[in-house]
N, C-alpha and C. Protein backbone atom coordinates (compact mmCIF):
# COMPACT_ATOMS: atom_id res chain seq x y z
N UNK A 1 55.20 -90.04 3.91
CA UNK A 1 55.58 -88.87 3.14
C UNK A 1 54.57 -87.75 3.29
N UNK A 2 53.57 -88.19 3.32
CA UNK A 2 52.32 -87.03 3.75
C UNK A 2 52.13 -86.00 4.61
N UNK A 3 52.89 -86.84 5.82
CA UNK A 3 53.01 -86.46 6.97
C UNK A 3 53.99 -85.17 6.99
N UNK A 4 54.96 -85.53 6.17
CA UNK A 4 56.05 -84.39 6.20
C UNK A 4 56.30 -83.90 5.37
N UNK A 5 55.42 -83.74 4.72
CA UNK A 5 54.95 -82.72 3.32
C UNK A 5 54.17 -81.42 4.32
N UNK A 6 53.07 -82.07 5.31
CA UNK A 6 52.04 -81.16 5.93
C UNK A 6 53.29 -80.66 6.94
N UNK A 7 54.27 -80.87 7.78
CA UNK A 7 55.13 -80.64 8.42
C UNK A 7 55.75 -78.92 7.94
N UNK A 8 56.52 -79.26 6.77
CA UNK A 8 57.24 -78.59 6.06
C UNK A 8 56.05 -77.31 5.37
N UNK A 9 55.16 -77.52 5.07
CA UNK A 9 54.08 -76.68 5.08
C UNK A 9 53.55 -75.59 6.31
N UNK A 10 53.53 -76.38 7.16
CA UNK A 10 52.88 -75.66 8.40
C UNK A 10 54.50 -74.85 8.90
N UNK A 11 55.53 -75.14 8.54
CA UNK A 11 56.72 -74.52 9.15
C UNK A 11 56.65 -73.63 8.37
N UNK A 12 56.65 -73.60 7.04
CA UNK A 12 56.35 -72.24 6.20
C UNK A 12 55.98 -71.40 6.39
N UNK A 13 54.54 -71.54 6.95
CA UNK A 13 53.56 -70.34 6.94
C UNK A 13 53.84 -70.24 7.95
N UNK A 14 54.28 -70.32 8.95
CA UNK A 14 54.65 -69.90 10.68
C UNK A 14 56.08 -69.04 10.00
N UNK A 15 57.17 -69.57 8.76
CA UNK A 15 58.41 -68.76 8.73
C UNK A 15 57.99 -67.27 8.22
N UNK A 16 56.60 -67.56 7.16
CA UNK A 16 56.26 -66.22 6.44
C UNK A 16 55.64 -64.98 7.51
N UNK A 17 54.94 -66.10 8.51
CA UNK A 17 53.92 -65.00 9.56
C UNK A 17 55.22 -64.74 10.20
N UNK A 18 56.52 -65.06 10.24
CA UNK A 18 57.48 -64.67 11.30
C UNK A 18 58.19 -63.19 10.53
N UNK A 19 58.07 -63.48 9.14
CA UNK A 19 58.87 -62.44 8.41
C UNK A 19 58.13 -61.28 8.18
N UNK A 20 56.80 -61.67 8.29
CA UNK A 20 55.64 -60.57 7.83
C UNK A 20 55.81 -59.27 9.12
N UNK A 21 55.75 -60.59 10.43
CA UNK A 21 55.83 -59.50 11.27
C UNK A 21 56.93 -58.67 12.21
N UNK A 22 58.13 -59.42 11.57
CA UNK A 22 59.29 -58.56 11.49
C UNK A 22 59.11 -57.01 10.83
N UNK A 23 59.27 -57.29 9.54
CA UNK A 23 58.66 -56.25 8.61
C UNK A 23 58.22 -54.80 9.38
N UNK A 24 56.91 -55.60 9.72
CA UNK A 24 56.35 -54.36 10.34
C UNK A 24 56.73 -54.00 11.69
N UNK A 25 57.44 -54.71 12.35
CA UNK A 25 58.20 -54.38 13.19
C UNK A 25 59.11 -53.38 13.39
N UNK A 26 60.35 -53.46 11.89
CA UNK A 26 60.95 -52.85 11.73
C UNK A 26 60.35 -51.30 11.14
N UNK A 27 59.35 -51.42 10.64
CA UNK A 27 58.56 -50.39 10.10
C UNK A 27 57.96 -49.54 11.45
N UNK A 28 57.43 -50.09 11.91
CA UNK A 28 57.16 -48.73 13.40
C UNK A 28 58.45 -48.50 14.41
N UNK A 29 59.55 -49.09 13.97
CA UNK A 29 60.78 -48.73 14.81
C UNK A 29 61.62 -47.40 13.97
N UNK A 30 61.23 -48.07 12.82
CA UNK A 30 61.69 -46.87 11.83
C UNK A 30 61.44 -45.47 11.49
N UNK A 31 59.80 -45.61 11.98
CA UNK A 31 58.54 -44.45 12.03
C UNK A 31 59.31 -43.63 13.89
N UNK A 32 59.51 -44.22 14.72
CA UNK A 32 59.52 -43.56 15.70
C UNK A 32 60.75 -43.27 15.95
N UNK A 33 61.97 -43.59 15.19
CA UNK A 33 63.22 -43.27 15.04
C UNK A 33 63.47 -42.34 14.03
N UNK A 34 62.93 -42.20 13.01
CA UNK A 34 63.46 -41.36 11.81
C UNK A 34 62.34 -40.38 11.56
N UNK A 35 61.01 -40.62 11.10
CA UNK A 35 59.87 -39.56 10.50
C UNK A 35 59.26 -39.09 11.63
N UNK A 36 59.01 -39.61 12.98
CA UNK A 36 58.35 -38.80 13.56
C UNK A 36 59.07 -37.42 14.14
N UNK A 37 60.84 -37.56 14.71
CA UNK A 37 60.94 -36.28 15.24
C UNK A 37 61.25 -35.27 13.12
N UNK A 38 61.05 -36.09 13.02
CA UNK A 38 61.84 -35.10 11.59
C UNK A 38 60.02 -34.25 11.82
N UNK A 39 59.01 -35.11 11.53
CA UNK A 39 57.87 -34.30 11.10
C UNK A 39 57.50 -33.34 12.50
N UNK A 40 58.16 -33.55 13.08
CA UNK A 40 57.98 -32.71 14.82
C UNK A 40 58.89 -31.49 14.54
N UNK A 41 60.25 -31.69 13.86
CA UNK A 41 61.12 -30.50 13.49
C UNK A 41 60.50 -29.64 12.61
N UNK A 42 60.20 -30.13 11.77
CA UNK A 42 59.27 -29.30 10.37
C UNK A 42 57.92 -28.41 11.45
N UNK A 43 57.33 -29.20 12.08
CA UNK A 43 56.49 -28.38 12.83
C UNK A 43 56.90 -26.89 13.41
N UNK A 44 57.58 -27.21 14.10
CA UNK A 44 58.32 -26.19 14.56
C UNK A 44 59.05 -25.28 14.01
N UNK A 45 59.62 -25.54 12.85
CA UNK A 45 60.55 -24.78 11.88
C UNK A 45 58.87 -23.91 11.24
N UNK A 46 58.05 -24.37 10.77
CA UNK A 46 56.72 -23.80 10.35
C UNK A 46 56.44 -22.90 11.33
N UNK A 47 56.19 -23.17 12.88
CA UNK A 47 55.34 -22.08 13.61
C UNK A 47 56.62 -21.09 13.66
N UNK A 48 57.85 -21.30 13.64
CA UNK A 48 59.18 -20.12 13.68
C UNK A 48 58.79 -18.87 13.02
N UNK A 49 58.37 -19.60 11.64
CA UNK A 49 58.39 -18.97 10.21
C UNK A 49 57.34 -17.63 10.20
N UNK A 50 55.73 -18.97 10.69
CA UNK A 50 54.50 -18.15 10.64
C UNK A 50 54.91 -16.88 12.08
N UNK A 51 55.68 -17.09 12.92
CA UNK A 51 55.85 -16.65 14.12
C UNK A 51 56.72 -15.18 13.94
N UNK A 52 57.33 -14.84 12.44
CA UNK A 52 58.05 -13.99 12.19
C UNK A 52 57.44 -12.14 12.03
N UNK A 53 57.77 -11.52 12.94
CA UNK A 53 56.96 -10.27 12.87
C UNK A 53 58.20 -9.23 12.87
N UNK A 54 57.54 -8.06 12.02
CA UNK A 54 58.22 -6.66 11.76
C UNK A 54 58.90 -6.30 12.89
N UNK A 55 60.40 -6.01 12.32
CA UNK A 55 61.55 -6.23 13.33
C UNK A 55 62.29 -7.06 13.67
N UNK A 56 62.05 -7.81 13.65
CA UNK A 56 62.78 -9.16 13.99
C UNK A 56 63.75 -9.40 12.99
N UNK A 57 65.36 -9.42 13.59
CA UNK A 57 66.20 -10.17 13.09
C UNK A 57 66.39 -11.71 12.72
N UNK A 58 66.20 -11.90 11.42
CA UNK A 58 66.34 -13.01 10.75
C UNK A 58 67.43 -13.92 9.85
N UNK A 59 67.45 -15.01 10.00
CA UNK A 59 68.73 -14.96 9.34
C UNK A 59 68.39 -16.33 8.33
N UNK A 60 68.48 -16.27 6.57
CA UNK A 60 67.84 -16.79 5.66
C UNK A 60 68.54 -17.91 5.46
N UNK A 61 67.76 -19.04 5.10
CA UNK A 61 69.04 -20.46 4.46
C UNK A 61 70.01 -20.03 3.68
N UNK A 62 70.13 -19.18 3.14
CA UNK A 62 71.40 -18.43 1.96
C UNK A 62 72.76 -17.78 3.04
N UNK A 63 71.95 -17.30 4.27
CA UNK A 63 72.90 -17.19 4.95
C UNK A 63 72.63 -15.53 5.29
N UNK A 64 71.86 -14.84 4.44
CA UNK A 64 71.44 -13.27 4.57
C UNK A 64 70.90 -12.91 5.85
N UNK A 65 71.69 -11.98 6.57
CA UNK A 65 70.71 -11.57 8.26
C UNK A 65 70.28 -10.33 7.75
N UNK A 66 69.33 -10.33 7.96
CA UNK A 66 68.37 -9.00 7.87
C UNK A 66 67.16 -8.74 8.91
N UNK A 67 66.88 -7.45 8.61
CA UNK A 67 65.81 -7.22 10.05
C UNK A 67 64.28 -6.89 8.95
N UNK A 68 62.98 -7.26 9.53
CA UNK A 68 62.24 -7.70 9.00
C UNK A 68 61.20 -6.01 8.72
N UNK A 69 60.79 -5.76 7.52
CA UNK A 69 60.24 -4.57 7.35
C UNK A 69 58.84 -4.79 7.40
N UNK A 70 58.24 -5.86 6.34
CA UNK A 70 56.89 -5.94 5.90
C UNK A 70 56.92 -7.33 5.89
N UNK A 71 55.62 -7.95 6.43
CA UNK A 71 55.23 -9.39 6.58
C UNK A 71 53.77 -9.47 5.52
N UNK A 72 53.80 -9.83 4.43
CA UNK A 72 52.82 -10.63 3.70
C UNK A 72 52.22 -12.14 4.00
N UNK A 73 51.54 -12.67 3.45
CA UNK A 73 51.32 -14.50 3.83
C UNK A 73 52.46 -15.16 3.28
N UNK A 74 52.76 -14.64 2.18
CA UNK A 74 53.94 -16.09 1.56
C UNK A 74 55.52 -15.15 1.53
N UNK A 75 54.97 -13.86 1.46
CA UNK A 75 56.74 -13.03 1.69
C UNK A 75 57.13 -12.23 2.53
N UNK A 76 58.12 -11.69 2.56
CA UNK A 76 59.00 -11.00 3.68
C UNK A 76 59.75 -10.15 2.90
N UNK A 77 59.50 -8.89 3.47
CA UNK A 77 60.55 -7.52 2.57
C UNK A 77 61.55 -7.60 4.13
N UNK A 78 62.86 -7.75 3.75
CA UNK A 78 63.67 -7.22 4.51
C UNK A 78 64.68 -6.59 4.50
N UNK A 79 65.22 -5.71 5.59
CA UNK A 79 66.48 -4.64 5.36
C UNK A 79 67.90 -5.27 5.87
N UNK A 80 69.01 -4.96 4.80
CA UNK A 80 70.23 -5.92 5.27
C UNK A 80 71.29 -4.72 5.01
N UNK A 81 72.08 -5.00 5.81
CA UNK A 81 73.78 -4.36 5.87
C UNK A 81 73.08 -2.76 6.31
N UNK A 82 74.45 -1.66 6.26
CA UNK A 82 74.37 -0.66 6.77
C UNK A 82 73.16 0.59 5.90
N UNK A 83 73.50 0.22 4.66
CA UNK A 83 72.81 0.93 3.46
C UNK A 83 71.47 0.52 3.25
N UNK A 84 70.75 -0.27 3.94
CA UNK A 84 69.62 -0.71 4.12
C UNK A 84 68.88 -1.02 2.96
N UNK A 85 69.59 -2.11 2.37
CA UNK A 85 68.98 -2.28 0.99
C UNK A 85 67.80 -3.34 1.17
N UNK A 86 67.05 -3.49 0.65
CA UNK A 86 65.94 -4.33 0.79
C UNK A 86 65.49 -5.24 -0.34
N UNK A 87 64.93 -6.47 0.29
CA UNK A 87 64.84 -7.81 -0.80
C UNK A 87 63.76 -8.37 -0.33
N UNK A 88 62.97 -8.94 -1.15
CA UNK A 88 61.69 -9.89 -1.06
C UNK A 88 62.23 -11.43 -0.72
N UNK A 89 61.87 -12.46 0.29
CA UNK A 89 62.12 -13.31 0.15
C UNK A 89 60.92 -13.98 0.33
N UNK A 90 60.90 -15.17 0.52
CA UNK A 90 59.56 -15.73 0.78
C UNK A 90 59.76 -16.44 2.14
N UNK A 91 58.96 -16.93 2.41
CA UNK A 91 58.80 -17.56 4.27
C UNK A 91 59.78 -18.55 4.54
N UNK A 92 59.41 -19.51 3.66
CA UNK A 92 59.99 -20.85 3.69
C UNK A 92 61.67 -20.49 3.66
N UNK A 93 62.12 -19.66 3.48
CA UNK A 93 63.48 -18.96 2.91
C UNK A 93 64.43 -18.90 4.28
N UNK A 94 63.59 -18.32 5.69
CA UNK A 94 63.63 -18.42 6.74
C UNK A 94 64.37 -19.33 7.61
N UNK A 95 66.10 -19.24 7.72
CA UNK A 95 66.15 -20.39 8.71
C UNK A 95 65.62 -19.95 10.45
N UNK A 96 66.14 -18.94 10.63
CA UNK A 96 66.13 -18.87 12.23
C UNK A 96 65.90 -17.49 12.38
N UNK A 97 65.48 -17.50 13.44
CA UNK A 97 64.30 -16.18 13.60
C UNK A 97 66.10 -16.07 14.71
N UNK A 98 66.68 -14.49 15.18
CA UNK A 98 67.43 -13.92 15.94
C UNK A 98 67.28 -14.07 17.02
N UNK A 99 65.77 -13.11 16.30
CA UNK A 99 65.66 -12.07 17.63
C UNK A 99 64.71 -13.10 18.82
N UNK A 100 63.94 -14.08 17.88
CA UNK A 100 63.79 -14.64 19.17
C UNK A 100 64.46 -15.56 19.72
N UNK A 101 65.23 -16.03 19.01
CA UNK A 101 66.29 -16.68 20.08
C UNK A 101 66.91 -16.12 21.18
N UNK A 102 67.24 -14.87 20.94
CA UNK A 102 67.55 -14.15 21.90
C UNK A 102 66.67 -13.60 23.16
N UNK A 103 65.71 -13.53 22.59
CA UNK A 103 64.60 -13.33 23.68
C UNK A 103 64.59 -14.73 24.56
N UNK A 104 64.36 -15.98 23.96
CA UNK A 104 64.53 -17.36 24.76
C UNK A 104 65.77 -17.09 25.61
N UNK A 105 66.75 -17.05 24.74
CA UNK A 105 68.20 -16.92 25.83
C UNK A 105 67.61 -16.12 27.19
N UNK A 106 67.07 -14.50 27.10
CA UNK A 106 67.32 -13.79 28.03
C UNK A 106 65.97 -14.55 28.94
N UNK A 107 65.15 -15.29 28.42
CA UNK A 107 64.15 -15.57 29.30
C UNK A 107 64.58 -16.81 29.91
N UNK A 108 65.41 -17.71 29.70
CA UNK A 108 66.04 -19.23 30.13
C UNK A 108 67.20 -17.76 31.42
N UNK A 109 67.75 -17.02 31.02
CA UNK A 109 68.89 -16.83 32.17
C UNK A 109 68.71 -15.80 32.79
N UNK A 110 67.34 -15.68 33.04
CA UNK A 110 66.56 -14.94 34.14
C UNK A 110 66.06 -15.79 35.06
N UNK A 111 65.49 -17.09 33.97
CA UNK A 111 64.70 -17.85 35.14
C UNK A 111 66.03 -18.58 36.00
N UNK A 112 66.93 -19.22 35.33
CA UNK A 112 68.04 -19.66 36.16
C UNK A 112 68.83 -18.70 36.64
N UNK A 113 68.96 -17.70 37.21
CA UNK A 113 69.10 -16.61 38.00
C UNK A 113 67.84 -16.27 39.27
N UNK A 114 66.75 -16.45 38.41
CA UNK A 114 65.59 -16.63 39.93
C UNK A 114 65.42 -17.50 40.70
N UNK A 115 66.09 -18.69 40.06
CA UNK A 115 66.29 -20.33 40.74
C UNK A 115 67.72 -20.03 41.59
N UNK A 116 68.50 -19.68 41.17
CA UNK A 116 69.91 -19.33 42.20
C UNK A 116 69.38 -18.34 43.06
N UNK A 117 68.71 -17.32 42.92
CA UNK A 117 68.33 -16.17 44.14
C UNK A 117 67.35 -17.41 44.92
N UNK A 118 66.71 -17.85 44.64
CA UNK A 118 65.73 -18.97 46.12
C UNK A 118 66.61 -19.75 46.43
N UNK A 119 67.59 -20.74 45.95
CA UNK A 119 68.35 -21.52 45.91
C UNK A 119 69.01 -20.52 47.40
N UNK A 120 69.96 -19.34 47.00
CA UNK A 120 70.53 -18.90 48.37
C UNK A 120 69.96 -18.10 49.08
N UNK A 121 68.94 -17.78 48.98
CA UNK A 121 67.73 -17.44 50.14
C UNK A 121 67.31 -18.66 50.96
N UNK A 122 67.55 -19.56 50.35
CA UNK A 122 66.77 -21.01 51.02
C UNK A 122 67.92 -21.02 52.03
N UNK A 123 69.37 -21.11 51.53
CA UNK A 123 70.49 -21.72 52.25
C UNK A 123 70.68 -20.88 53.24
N UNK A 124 70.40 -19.39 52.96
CA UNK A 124 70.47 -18.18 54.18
C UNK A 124 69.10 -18.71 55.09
N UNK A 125 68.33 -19.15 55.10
CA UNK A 125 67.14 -19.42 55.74
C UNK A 125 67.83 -20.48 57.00
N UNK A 126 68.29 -21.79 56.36
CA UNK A 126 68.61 -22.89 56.92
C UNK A 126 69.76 -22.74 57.74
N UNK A 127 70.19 -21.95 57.31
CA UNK A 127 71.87 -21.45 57.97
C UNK A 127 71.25 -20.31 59.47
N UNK A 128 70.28 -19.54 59.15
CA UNK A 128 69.76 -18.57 60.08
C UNK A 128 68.91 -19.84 61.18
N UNK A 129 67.95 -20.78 60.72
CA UNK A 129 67.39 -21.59 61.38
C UNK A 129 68.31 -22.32 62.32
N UNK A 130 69.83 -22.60 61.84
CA UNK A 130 71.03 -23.47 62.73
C UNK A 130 71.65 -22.83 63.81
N UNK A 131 71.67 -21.59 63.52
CA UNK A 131 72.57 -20.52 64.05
C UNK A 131 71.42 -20.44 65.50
N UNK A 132 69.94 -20.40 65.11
CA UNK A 132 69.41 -20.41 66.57
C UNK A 132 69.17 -21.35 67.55
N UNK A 133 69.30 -22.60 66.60
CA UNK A 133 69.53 -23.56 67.47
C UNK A 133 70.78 -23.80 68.08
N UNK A 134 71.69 -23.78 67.46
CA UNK A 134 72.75 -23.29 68.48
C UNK A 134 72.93 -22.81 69.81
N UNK A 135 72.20 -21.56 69.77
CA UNK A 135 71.72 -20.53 70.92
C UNK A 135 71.45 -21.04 71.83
């Protein structure tokens, strides 16, 4: 009986070290699936925010687009609709900056426009290189 008293013992603590390190298993699968890009989004949503300068079309979690007059540390005076009425909001208030999205846009479909101009400069190259061998 001794024998398989110590048996049933030693299977225990091998089932608990098995569950312990499940656990944490599931715990850094969880960390690199769920909190890390979230705390990577927040990053970025922060430098957007701090990134916001006079002029810039903005457009607020409430849903308000306005163009940006005066930048303080924690607020933002901005001008909205035709009558240019103006409102204090604060930073955090900030979903998406416009105007620089738009600037990204025009800078992403310039560069893929300079990649198609080499792209058929290359093919005019290779096509001119065939044509003399031909000859």
């Amino acid at each position: 009986m001794n024998f398989l008293t110590t048996t049933t013992q030693a299977a225990s603590r091998t089932s608990s070290f098995t569950m312990i390190l499940l656990m944490v298993g599931m715990f850094v699968i969880m960390y690199f699936v769920m909190i890390r890009p979230q705390k990577k989004r927040q990053k970025e949503e922060q430098e957007m925010r701090n990134a916001v300068d006079v002029g810039d079309e903005i457009t607020t979690i409430g849903g308000i687009c306005g163009r940006v007059v005066t930048v303080k540390e924690e607020h933002l005076i901005i001008e909205t609709g035709a009558d240019r009425n103006r409102m204090q909001i604060t930073k955090w208030a900030v979903q998406q900056n416009n105007t620089a999205n738009e600037r990204l846009a025009a800078e992403r479909a310039a560069a893929k426009e300079a990649a198609d101009k080499a792209k058929a400069e290359k093919a005019a190259e290779k096509a001119a290189k065939k044509g003399k061998k031909n000859d």
